[in-house]
N, C-alpha and C. Protein backbone atom coordinates (compact mmCIF):
# COMPACT_ATOMS: atom_id res chain seq x y z
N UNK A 1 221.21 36.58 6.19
CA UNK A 1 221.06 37.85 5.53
C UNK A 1 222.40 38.57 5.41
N UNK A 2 223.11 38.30 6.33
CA UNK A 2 224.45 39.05 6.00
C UNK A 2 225.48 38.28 5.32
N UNK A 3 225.36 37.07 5.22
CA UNK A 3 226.24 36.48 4.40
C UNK A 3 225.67 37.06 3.18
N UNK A 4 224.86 37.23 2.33
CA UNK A 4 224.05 37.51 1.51
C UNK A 4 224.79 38.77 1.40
N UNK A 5 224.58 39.70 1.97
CA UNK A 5 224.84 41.09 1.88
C UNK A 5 226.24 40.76 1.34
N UNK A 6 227.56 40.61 2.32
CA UNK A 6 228.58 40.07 1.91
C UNK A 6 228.78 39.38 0.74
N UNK A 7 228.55 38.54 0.23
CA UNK A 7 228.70 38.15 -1.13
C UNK A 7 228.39 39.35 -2.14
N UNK A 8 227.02 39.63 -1.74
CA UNK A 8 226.84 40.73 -3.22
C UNK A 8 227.70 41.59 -3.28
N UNK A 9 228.11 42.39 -1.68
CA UNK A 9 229.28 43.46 -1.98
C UNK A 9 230.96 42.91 -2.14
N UNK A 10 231.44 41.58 -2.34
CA UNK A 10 232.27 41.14 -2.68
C UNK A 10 232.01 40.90 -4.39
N UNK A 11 231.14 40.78 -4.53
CA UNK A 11 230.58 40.44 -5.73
C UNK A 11 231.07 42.07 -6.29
N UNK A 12 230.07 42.95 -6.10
CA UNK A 12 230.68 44.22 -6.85
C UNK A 12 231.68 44.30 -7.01
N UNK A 13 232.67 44.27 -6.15
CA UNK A 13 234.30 44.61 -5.82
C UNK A 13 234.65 43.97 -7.06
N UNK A 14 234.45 42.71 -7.50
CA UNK A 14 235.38 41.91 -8.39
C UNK A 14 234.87 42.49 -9.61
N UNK A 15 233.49 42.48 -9.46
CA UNK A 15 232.91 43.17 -10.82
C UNK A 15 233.70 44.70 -11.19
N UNK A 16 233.89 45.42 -10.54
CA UNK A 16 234.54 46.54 -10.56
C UNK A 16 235.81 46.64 -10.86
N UNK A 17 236.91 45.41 -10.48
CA UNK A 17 238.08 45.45 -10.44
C UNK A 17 238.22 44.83 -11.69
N UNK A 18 237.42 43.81 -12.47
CA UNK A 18 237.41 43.20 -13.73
C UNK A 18 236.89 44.36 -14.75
N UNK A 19 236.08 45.09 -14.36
CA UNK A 19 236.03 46.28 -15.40
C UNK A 19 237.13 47.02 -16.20
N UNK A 20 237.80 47.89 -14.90
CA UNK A 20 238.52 48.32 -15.06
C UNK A 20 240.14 47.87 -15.81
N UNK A 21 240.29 46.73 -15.16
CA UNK A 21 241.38 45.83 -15.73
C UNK A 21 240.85 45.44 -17.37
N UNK A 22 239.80 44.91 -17.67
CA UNK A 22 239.25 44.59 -19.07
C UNK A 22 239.80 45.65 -19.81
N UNK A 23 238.80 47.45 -19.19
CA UNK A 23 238.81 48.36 -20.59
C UNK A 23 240.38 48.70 -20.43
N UNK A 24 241.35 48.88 -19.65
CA UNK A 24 242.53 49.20 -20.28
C UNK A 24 243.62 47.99 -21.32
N UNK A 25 242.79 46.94 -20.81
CA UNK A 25 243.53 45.83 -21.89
C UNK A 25 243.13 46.17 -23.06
N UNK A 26 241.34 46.30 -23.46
CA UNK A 26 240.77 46.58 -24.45
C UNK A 26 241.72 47.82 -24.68
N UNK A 27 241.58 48.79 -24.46
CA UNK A 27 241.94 49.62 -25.28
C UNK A 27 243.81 49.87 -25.68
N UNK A 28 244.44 48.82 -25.29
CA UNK A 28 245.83 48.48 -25.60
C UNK A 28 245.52 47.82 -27.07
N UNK A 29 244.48 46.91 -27.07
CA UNK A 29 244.26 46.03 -28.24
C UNK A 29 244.04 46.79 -29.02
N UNK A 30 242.96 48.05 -29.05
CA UNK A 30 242.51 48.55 -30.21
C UNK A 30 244.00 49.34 -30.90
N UNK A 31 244.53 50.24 -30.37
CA UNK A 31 245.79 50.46 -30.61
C UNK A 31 246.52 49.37 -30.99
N UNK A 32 246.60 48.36 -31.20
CA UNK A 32 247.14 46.92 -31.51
C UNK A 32 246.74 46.90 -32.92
N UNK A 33 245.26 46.47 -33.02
CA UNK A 33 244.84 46.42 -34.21
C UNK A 33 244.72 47.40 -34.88
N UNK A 34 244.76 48.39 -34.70
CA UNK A 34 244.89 49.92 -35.79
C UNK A 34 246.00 49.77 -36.45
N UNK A 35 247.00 49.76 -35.76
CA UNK A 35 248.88 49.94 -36.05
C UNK A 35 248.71 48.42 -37.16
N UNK A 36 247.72 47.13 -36.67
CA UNK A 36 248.10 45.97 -37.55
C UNK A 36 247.67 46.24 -38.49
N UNK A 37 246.12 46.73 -38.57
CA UNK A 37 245.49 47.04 -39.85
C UNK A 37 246.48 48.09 -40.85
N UNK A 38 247.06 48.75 -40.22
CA UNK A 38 247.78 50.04 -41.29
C UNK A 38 249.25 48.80 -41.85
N UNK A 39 249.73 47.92 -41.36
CA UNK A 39 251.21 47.42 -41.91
C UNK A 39 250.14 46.70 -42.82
N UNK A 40 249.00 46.02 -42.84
CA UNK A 40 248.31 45.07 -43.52
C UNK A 40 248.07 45.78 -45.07
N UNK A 41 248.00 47.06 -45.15
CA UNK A 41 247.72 47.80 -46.24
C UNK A 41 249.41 48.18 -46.70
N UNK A 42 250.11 48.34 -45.87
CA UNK A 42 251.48 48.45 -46.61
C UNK A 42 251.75 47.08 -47.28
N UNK A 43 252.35 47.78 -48.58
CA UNK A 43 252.61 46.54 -49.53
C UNK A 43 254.03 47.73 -50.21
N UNK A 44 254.98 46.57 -50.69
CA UNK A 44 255.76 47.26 -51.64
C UNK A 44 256.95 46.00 -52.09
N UNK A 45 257.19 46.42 -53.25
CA UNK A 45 258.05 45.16 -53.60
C UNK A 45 258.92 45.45 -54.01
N UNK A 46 260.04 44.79 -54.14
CA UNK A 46 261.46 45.12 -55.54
C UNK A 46 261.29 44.67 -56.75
N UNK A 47 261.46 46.09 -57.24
CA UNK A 47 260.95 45.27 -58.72
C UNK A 47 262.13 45.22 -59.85
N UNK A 48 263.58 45.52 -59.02
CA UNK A 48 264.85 45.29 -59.93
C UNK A 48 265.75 45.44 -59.37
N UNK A 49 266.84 44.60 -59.48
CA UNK A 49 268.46 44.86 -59.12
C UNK A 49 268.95 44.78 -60.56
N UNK A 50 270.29 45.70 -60.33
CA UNK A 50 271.24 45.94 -60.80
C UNK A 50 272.64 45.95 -60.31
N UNK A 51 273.70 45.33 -60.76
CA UNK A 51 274.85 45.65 -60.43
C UNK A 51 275.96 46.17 -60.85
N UNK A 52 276.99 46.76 -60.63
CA UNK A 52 277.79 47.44 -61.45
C UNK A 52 279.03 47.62 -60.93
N UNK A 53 280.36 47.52 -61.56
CA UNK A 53 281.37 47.18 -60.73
C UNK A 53 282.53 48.30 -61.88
N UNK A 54 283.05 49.25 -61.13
CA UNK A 54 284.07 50.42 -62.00
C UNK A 54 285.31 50.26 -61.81
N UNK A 55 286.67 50.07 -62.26
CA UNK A 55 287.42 50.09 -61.71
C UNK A 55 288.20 51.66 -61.87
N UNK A 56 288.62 52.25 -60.72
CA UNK A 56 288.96 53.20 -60.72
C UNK A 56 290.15 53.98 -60.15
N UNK A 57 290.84 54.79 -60.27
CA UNK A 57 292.33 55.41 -59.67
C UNK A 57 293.68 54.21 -60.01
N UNK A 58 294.57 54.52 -59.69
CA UNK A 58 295.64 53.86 -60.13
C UNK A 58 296.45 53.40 -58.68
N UNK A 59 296.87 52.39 -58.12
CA UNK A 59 296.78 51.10 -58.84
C UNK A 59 294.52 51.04 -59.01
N UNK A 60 294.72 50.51 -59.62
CA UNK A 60 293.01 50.26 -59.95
C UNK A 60 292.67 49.26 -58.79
N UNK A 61 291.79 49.90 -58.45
CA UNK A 61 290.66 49.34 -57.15
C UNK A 61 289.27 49.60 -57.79
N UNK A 62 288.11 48.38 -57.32
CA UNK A 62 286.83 48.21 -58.07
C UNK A 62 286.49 48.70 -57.25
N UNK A 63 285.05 49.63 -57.79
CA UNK A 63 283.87 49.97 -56.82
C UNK A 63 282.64 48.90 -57.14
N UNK A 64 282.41 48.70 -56.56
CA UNK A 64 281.09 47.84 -56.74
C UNK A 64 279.99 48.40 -55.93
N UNK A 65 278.34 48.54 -56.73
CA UNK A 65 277.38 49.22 -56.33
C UNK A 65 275.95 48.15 -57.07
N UNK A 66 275.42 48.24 -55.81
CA UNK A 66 273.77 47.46 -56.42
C UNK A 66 273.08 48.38 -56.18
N UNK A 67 272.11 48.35 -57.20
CA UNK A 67 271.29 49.59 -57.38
C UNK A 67 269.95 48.65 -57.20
N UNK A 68 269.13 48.89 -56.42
CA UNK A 68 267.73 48.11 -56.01
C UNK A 68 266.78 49.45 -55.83
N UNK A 69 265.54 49.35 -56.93
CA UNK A 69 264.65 49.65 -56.99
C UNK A 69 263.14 49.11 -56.82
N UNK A 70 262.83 49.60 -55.45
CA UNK A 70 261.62 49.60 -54.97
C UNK A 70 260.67 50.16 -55.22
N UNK A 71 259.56 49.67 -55.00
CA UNK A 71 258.04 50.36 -55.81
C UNK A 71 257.14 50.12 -54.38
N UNK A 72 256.71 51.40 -54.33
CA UNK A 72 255.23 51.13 -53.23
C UNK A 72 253.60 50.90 -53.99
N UNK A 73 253.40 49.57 -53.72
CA UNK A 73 252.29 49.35 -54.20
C UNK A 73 250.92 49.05 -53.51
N UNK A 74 250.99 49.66 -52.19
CA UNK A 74 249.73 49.64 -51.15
C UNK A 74 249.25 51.26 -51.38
N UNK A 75 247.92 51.23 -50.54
CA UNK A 75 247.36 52.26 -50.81
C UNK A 75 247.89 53.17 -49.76
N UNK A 76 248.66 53.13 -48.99
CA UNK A 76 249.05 53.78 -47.91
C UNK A 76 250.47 54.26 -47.88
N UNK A 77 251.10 55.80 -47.36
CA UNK A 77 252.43 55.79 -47.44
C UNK A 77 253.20 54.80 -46.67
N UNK A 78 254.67 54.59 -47.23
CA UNK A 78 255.64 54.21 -46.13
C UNK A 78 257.27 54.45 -46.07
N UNK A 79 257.76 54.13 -44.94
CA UNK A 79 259.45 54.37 -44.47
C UNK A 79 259.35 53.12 -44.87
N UNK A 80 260.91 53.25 -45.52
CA UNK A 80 261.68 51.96 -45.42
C UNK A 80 263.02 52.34 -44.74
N UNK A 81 263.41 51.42 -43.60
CA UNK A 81 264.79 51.99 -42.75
C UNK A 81 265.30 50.87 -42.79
N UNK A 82 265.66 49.91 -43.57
CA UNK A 82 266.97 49.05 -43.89
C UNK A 82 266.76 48.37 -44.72
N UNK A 83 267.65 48.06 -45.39
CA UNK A 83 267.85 47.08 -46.69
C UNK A 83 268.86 46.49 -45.90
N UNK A 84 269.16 45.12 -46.21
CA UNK A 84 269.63 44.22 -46.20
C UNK A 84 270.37 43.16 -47.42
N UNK A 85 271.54 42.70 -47.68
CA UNK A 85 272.14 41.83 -48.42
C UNK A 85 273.21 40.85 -47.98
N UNK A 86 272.14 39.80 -48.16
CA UNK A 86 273.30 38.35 -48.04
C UNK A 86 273.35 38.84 -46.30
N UNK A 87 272.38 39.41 -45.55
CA UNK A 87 272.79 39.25 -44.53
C UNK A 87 273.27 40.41 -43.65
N UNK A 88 273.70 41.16 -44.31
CA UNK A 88 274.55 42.48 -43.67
C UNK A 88 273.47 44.07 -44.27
N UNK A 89 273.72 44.39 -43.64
CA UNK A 89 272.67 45.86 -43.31
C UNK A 89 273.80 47.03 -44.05
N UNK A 90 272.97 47.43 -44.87
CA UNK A 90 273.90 48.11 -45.61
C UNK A 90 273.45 49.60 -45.83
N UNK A 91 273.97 50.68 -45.97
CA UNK A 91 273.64 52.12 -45.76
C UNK A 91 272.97 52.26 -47.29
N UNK A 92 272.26 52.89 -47.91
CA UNK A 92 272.38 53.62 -49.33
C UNK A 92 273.79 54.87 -49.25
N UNK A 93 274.39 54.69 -50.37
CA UNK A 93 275.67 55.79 -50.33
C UNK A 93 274.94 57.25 -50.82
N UNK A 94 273.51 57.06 -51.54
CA UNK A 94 272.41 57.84 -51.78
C UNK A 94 271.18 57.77 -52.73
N UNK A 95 270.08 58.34 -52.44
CA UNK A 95 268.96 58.11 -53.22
C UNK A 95 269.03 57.92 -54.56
N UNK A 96 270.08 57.82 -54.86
CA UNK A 96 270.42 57.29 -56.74
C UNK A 96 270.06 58.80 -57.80
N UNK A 97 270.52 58.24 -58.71
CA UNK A 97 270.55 59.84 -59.54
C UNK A 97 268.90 59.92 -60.28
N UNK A 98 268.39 58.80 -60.05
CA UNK A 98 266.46 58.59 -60.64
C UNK A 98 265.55 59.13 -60.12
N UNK A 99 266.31 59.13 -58.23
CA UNK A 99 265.20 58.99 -57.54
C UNK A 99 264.07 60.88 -57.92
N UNK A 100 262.82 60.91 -57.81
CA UNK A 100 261.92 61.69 -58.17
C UNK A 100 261.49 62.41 -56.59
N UNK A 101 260.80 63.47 -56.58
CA UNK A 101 260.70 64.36 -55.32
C UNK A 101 259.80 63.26 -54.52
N UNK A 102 258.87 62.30 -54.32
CA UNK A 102 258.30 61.67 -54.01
C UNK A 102 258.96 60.59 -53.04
N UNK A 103 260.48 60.19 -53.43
CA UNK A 103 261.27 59.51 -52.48
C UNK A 103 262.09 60.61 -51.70
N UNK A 104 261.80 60.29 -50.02
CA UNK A 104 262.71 61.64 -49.34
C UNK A 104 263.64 61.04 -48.39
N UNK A 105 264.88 61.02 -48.80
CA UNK A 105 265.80 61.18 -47.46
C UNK A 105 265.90 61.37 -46.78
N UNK A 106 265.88 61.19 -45.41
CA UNK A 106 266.22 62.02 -44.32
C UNK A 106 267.26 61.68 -43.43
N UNK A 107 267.63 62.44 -43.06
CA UNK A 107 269.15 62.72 -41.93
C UNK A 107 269.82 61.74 -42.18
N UNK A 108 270.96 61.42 -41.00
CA UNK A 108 271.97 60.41 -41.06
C UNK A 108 271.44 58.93 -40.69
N UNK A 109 270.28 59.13 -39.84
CA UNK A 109 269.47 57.53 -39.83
C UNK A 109 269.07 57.65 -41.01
N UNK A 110 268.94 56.02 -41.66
CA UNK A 110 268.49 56.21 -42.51
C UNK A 110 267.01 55.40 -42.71
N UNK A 111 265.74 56.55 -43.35
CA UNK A 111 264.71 56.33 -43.33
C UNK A 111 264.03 56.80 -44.54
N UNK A 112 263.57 56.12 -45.52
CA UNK A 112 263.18 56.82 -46.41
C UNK A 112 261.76 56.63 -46.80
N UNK A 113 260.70 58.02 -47.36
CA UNK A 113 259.70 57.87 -46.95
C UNK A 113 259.30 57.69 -48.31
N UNK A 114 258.47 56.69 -48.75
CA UNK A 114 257.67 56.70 -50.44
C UNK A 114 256.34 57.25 -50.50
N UNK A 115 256.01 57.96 -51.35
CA UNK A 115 254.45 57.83 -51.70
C UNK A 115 253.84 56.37 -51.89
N UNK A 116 252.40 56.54 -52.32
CA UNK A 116 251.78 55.71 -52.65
C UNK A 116 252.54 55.79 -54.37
N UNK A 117 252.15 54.64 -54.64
CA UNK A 117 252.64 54.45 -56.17
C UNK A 117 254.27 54.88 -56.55
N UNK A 118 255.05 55.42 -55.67
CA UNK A 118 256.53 55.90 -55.89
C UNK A 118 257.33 54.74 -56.13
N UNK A 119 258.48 54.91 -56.98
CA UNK A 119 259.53 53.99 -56.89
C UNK A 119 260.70 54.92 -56.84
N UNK A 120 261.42 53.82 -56.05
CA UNK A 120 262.58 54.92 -55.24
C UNK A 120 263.87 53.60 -55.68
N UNK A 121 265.01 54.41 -56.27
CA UNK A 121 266.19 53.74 -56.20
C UNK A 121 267.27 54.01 -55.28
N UNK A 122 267.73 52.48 -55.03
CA UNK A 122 268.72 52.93 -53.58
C UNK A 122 269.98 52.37 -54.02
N UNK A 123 270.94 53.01 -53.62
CA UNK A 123 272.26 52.90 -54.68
C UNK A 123 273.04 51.99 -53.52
N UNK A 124 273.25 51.22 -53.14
CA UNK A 124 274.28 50.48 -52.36
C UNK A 124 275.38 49.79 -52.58
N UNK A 125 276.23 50.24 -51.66
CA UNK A 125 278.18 50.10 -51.74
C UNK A 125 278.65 48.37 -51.14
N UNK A 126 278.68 47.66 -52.21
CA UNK A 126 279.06 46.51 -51.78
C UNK A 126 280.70 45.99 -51.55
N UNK A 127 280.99 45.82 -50.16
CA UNK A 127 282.40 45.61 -49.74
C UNK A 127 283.01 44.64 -51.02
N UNK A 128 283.83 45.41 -51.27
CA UNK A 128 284.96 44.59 -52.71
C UNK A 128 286.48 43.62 -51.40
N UNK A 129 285.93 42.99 -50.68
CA UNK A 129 287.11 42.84 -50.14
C UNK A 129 288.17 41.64 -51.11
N UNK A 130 286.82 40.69 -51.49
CA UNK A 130 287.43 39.54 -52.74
C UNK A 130 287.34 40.26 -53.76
N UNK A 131 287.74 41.84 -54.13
CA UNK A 131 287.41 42.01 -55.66
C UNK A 131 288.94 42.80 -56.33
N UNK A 132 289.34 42.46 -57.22
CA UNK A 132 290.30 43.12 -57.71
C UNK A 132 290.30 43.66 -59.30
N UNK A 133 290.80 44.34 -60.04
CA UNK A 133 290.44 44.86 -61.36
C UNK A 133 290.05 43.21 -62.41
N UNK A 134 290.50 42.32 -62.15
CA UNK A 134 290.42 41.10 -62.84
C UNK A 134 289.01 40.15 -62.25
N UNK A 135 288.67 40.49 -61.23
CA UNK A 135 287.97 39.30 -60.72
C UNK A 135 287.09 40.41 -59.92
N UNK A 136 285.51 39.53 -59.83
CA UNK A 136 284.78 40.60 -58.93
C UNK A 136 283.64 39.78 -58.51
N UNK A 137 282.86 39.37 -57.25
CA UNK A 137 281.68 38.54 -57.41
C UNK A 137 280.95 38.59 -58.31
N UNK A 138 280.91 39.13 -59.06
CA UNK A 138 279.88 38.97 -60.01
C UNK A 138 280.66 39.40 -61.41
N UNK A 139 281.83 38.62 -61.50
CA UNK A 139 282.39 38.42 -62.53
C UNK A 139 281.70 37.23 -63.39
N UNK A 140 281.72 37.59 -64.71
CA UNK A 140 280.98 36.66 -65.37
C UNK A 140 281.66 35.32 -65.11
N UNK A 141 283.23 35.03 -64.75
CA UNK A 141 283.32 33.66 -64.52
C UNK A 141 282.84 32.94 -63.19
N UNK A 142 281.84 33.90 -62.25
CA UNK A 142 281.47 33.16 -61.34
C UNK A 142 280.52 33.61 -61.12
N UNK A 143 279.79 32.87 -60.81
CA UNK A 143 277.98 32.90 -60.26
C UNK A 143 277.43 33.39 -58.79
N UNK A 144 277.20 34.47 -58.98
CA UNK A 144 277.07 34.91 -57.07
C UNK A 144 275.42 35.07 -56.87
N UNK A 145 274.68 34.35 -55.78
CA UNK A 145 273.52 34.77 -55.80
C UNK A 145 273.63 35.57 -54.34
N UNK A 146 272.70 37.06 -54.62
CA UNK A 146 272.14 37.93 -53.90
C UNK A 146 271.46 37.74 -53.01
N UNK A 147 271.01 37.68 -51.76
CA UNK A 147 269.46 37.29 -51.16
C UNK A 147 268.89 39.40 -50.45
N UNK A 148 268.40 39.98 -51.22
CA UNK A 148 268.30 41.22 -50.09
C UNK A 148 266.61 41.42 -49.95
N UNK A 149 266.96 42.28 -48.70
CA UNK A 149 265.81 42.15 -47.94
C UNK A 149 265.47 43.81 -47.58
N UNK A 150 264.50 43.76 -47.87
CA UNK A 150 263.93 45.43 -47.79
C UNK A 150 262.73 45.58 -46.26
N UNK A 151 263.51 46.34 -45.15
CA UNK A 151 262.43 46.64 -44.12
C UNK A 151 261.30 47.77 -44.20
N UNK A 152 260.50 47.78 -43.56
CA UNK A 152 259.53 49.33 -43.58
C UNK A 152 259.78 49.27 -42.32
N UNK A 153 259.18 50.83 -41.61
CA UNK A 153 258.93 51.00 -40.10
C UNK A 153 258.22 50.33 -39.45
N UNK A 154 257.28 49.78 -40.42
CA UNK A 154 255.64 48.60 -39.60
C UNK A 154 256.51 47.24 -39.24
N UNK A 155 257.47 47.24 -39.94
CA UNK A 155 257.93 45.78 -39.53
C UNK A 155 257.73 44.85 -40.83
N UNK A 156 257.08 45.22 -41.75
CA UNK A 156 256.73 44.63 -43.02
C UNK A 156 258.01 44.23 -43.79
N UNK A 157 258.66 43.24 -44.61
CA UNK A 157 259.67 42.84 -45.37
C UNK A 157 259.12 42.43 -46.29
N UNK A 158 260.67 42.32 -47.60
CA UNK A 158 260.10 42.36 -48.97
C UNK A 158 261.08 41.63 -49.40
N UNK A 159 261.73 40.32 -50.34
CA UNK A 159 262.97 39.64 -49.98
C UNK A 159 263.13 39.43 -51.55
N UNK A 160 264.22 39.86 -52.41
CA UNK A 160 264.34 39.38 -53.31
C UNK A 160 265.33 38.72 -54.15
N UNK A 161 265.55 37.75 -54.74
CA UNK A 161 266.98 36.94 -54.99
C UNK A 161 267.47 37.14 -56.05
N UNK A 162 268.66 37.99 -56.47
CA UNK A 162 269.38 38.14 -57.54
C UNK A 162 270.44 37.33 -57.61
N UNK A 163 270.24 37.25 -58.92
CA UNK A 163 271.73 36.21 -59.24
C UNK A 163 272.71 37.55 -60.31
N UNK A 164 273.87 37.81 -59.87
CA UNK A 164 274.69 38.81 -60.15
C UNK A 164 275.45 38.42 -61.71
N UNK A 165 275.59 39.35 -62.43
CA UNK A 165 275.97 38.55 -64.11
C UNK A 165 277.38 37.98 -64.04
């Protein structure tokens, strides 16, 4: 009879200690899957590059700038906090002269927030270190392909390959 007794109240103990341990895992998960379900509805794509190369001041030095325009096409808002090209993480120099009240800047991190349905242009400063008034990557006598990559806050990416004129 007392082994009996003993078991059942060892028995509770574990039952009790597996409870408790379960619902705080459970409820780590549900917070898991909420946050997954919301990146699952973020969607947004690039839907154009542009490039453009000025030469400017005397002796003449090129500026070179890709202009990549993004479109949010999920039903849900989102940040995007880095673009990426060929690899290197690159600032916007600013929201481009298009962008509409719907794309917002904020501070010196850079994070920018879209509506649903917004397209936002991001003006980016590409290092001219091989570029001189005669020659520029994306001089028509040479073929440069692009690879850039657009982050959101969810962790979501968007990757698109330009080939430069």
């Amino acid at each position: 009879m007392l082994m009996i007794l003993i078991t059942l109240s060892l028995a509770a103990i574990l039952v009790a200690w597996a409870g408790t341990s379960f619902g705080s895992f459970s409820g780590g998960s549900q917070l898991f899957f909420a946050q997954r379900g919301q990146a699952l509805q973020e969607r947004f794509v690039i839907e154009e590059v542009f490039f453009n190369a000025t030469a400017t001041g005397m002796p003449a030095t090129v500026d070179q700038q890709i202009f990549v325009f993004v479109r949010n096409v999920g039903p849900i808002n989102i940040n995007i906090t880095a673009i990426y090209v060929n690899g290197t993480l690159l600032q916007p120099v600013s929201g481009g002269s298009r962008n509409p009240s719907w794309c917002t800047f904020s501070g010196t991190l850079f994070t920018v927030g879209m509506l649903v349905g917004a397209v936002c242009e991001f003006s980016l400063n590409w290092p001219n270190t091989a570029c001189s008034p005669n020659y520029c990557p994306w001089n028509t006598a040479v073929t440069t392909i692009f690879q850039i990559v657009v982050a959101s806050a969810r962790g979501d990416q968007v990757a698109y390959t330009a080939r430069a004129p």
